[in-house]
Structure formats: C-alpha cells, structure tokens
Protein backbone atom coordinates (compact mmCIF):
# COMPACT_ATOMS: atom_id res chain seq x y z
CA UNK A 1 -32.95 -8.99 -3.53
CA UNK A 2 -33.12 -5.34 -3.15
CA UNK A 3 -30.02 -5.33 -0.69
CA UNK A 4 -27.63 -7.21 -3.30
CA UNK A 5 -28.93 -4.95 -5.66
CA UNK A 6 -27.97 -2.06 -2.76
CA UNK A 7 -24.89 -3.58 -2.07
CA UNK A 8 -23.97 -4.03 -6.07
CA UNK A 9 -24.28 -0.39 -6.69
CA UNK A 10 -22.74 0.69 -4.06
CA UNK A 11 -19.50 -0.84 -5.12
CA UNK A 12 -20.11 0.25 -8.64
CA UNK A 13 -20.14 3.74 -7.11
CA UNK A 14 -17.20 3.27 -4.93
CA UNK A 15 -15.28 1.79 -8.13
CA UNK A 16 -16.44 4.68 -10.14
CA UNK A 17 -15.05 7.18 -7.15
CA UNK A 18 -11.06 5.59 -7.25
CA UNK A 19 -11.33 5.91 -10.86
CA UNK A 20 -11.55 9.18 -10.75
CA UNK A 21 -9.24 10.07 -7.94
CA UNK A 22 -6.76 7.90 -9.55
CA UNK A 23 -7.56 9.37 -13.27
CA UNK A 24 -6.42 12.97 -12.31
CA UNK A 25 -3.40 11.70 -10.46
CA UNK A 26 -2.50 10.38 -13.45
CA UNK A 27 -3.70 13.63 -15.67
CA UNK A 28 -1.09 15.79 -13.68
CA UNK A 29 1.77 13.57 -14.80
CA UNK A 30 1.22 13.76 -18.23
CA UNK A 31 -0.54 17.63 -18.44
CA UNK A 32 1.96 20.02 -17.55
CA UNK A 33 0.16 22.73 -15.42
CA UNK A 34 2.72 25.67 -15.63
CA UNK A 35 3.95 27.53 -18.51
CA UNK A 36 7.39 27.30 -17.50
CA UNK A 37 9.10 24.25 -16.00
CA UNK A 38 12.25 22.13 -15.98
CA UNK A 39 13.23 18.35 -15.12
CA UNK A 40 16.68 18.12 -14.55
CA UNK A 41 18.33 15.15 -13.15
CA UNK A 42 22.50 14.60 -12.77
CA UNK A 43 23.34 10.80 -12.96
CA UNK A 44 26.87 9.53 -11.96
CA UNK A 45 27.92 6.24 -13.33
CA UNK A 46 31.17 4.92 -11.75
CA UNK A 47 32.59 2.03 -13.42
CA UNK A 48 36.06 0.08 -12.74
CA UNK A 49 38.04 2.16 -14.79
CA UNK A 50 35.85 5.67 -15.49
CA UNK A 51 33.58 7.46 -14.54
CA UNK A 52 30.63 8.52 -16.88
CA UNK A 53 28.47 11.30 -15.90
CA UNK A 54 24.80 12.45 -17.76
CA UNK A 55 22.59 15.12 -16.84
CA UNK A 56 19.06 14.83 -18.50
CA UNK A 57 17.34 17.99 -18.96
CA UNK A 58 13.67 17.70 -19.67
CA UNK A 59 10.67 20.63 -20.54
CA UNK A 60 7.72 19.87 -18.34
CA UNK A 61 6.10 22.86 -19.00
CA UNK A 62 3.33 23.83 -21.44
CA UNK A 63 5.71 26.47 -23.70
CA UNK A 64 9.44 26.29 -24.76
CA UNK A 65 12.19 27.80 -23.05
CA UNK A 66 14.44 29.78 -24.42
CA UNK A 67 18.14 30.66 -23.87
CA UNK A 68 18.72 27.62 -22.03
CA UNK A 69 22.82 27.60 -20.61
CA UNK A 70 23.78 24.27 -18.97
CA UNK A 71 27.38 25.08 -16.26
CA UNK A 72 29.13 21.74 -15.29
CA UNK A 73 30.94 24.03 -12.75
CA UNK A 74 35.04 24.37 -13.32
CA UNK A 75 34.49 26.99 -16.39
CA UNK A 76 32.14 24.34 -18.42
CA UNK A 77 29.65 25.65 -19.80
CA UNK A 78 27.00 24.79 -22.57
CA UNK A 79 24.25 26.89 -24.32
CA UNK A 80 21.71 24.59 -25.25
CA UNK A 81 19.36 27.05 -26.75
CA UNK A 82 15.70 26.70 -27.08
CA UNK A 83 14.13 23.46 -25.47
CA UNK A 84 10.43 22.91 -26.92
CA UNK A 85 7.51 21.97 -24.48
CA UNK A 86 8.12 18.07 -23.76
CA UNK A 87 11.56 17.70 -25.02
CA UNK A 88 14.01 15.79 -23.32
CA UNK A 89 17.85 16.09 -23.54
CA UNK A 90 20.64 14.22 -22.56
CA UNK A 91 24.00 15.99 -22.16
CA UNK A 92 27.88 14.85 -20.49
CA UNK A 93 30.34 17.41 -18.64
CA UNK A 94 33.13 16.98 -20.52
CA UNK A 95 35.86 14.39 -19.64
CA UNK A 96 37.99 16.11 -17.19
CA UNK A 97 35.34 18.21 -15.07
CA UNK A 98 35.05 17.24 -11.14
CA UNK A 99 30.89 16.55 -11.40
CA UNK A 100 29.89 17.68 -8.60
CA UNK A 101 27.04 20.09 -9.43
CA UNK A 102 25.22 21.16 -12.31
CA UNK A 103 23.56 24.39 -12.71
CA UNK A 104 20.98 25.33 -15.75
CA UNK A 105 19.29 28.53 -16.16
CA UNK A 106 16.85 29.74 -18.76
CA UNK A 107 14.72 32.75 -19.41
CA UNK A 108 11.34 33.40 -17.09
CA UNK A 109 13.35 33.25 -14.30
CA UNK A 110 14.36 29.09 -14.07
CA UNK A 111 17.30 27.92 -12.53
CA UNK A 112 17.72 24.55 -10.94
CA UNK A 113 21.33 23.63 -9.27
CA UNK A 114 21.18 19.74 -8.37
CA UNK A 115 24.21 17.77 -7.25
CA UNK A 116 25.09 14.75 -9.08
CA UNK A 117 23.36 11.32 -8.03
CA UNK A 118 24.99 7.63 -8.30
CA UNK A 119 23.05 5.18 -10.02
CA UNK A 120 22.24 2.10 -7.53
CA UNK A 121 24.31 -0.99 -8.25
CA UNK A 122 22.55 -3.84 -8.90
CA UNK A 123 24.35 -7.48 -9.22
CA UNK A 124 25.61 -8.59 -12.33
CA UNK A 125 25.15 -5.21 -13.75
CA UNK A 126 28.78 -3.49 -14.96
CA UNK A 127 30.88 -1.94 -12.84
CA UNK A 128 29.17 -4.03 -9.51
C-alpha cells in the first residue's frame, strides 16, 4: 500500500512540476517584460486581380510609445502617433507603393524594418 501511495504522489508532484514550467511559459506571452517593445508584422495578400497589403503594428511593451512614424518605402510615409501599451493597429501602404519593406520607428530608440510576407494559400480560400 505504501508504494501506490509512493507512486501516487510522486506523479502528483511531477504534475504539479509541468504546471509550473508550463504556467510561466505562458506568463511571458501575456506579461510584457520590457518597457519598450514593438510587434510588427507585413502581410501580402495577392489575389487574381490585386494585390492587398497590411502591416499590423502591435505594443508589447509595458508603457506607450510615442512618436510612432510608419515608411512604406517610395516617399510613403505615416505618423501614427502615440500607440498605448497593448494596442494593436492595422494599417495599408497606399495603392500604388511597390511593398517591399516597411520600416517603423518610435522614440526610446525602436525601429524594426521587416520585409513583407505572403499569406499561405490554402484550397478553396480566394485568390487559390
């Protein structure tokens, strides 16, 4: 009896151990751990007959950042402002830039310059 009762706790234990390994895996996802951070992430969508382009811009840090400026490259630029901590924002280059870079800056030193990505074509999705 005493080794079921050995062999019980010592999965209890082992449980208890992944739980928290896996808790704080989690916990840095969703608790930013820097003051200043940005997400940014440039999304091509080719269709038939256009070609749609997004750039989401997310704050993953803990405080806002101010005097965000978005460049599309080709002269296009946009001044987005202040982004709070957690905000997300969606923008588009306008129609006739080239998308093939996007550059954003903001102050305490961030600047992130990411390529555009296509989105993976799935069947019977548009445009596959």
């Amino acid at each position: 009896m005493k080794q079921y009762t050995a062999i019980i706790g010592i999965g209890i234990g082992a449980i208890g151990i992944m739980a928290v390994v896996f808790g704080s895996d989690i916990l840095k996802l969703s608790i930013s751990t820097q003051d200043y951070d940005i997400f940014v992430d440039p999304i091509l969508d080719k269709q038939n007959l256009f070609v749609m382009g997004r750039v989401t811009i997310q704050n993953t840090g803990s405080q806002p950042l101010t005097n965000v400026h978005v460049n599309f490259g080709s002269g296009d630029t946009l001044d987005l402002g202040t982004i709070k901590a957690g905000q997300k924002i969606i923008v588009s280059p306008p129609p006739e830039n080239p998308m093939e870079f996007v550059m954003i800056s903001a102050d305490n030193d961030i600047f992130v310059n990411k390529a555009y990505r296509e989105m993976p074509k799935m069947v019977g999705m548009m445009g596959s």
